[in-house]
Protein backbone atom coordinates (compact mmCIF):
# COMPACT_ATOMS: atom_id res chain seq x y z
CA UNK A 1 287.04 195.53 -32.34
CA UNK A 2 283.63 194.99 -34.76
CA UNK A 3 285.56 196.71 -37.69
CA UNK A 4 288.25 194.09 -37.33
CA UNK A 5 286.26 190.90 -36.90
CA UNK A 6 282.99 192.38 -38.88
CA UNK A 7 284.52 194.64 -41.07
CA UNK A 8 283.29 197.16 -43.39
CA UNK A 9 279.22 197.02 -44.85
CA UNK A 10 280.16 196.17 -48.32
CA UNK A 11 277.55 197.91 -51.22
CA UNK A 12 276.20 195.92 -54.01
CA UNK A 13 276.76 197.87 -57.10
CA UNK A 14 274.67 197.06 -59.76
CA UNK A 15 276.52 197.05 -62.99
CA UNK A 16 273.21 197.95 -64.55
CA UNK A 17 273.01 201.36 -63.09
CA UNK A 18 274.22 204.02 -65.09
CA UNK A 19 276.06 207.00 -63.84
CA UNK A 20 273.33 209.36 -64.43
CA UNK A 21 271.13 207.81 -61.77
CA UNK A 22 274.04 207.13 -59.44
CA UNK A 23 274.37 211.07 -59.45
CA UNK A 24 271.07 211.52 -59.42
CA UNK A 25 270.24 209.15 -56.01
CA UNK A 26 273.70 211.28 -54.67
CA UNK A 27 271.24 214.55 -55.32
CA UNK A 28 268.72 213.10 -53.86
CA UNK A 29 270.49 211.61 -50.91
CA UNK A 30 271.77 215.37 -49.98
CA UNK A 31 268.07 216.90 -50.20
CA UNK A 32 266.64 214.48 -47.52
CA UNK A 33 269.78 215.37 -45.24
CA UNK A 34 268.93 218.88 -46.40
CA UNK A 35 265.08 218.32 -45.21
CA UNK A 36 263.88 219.40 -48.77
CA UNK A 37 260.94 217.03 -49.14
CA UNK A 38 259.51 218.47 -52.55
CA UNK A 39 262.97 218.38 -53.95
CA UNK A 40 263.41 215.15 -52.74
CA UNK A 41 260.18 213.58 -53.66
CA UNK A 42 260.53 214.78 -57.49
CA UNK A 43 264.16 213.07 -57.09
CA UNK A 44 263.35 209.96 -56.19
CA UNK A 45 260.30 209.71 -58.73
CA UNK A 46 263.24 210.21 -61.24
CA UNK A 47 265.50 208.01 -59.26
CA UNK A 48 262.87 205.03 -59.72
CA UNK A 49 261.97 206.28 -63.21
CA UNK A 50 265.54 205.79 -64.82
CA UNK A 51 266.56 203.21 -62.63
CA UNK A 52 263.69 200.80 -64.36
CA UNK A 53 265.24 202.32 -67.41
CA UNK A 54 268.23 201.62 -66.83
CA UNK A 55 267.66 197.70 -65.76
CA UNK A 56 265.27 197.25 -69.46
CA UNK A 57 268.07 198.43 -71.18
CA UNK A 58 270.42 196.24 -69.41
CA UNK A 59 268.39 193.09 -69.90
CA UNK A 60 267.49 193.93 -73.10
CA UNK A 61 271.37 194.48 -74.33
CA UNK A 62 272.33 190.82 -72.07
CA UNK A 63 269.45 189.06 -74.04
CA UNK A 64 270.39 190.76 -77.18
CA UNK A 65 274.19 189.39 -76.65
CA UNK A 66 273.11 185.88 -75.49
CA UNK A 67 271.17 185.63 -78.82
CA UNK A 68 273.99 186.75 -80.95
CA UNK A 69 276.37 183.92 -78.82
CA UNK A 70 273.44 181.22 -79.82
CA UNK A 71 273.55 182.48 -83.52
CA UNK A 72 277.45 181.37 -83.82
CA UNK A 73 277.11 178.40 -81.65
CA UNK A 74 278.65 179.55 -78.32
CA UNK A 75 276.24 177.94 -76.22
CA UNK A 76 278.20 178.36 -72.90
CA UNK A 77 278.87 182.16 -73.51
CA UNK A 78 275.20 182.53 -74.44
CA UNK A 79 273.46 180.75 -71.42
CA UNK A 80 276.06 182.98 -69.36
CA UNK A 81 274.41 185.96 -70.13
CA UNK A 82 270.76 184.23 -69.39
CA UNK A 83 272.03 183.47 -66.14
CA UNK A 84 273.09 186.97 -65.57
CA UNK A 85 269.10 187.76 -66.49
CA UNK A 86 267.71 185.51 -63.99
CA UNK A 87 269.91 186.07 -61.59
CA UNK A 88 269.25 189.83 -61.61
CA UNK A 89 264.84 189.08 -61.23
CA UNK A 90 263.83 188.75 -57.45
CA UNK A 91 262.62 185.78 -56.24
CA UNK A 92 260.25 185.79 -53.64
CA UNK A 93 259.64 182.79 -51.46
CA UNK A 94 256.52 183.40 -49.36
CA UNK A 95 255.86 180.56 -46.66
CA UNK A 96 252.44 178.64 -46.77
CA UNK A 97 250.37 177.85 -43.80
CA UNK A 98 249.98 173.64 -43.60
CA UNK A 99 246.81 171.89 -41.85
CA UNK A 100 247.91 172.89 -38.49
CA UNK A 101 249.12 176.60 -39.50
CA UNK A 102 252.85 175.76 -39.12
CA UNK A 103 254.51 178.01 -41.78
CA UNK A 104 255.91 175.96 -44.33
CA UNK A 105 259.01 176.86 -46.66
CA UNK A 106 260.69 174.17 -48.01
CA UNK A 107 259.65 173.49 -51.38
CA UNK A 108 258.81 170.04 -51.18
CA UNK A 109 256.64 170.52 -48.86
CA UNK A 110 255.04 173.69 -50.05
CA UNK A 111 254.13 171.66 -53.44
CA UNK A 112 253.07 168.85 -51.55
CA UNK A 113 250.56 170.91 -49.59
CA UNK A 114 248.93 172.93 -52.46
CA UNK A 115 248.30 169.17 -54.07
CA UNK A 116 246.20 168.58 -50.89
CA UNK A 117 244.65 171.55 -51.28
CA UNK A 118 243.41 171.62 -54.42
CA UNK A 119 242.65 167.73 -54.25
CA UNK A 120 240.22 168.97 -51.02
CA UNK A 121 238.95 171.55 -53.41
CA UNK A 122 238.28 169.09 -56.16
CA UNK A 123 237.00 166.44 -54.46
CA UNK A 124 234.26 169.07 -52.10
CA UNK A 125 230.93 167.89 -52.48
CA UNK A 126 229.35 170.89 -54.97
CA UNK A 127 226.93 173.19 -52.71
CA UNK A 128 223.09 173.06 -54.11
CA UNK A 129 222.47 176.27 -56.37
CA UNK A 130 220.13 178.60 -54.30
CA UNK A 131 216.77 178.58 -56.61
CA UNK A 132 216.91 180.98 -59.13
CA UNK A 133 213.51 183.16 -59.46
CA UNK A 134 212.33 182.09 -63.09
CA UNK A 135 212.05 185.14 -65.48
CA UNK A 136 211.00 183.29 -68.86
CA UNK A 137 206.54 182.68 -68.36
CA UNK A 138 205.76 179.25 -69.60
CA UNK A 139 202.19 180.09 -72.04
């Protein structure tokens, strides 16, 4: 009854990964069901290692193509592929605490609450400077 109504857990693929390290997290997969942990902690070093590869080179080629689409005028083509680029970065949202720790998240708020704080900041009365010993001798 949960296939029907749920279905199947769909997999994002990444058009950014190449084939290479698709094998290579399949290799790696199969020695941690094997219980190889060396094998399968040199794997997925490599795994990581040409999977950041693999996302430069993907940027870099999306950025390179959005340039060329500026260059001949196709502005809609070109701020396509920026999209693409931003849409592929994370974004992380991290809540703030407000003046009664309640976790805030909206952004309004979150903006409005960092201008408090750095108005309470500004506006602190400065602490006195602990007296310094003096190290220059008046003659």
């Amino acid at each position: 009854m949960a296939e029907e109504v749920l279905g199947f857990q769909r997999y994002v693929r990444h058009e950014w990964i190449r084939d290479r390290t698709r094998n290579l997290v399949e290799k790696k997969h199969t020695a941690g069901l094997n219980h190889d942990i060396d094998q399968y902690k040199e794997l997925n070093r490599r795994c990581k290692k040409l999977a950041r590869q693999d996302k430069q080179n993907w940027a870099e080629s999306k950025a390179i193509q959005g340039e060329a689409y500026l260059a001949t005028g196709q502005i809609k083509d070109a701020f396509a592929h920026f999209r693409n680029l931003r849409a592929a970065c994370p974004r992380k949202v991290s809540p703030i605490l407000d003046d009664h720790d309640n976790l805030i998240s909206d952004k309004a708020a979150k903006a409005h609450r960092w201008k408090n704080h750095i108005e309470q900041l500004l506006n602190h009365p400065s602490l006195p400077c602990p007296d310094l010993p003096s190290t220059v001798q008046e003659d």
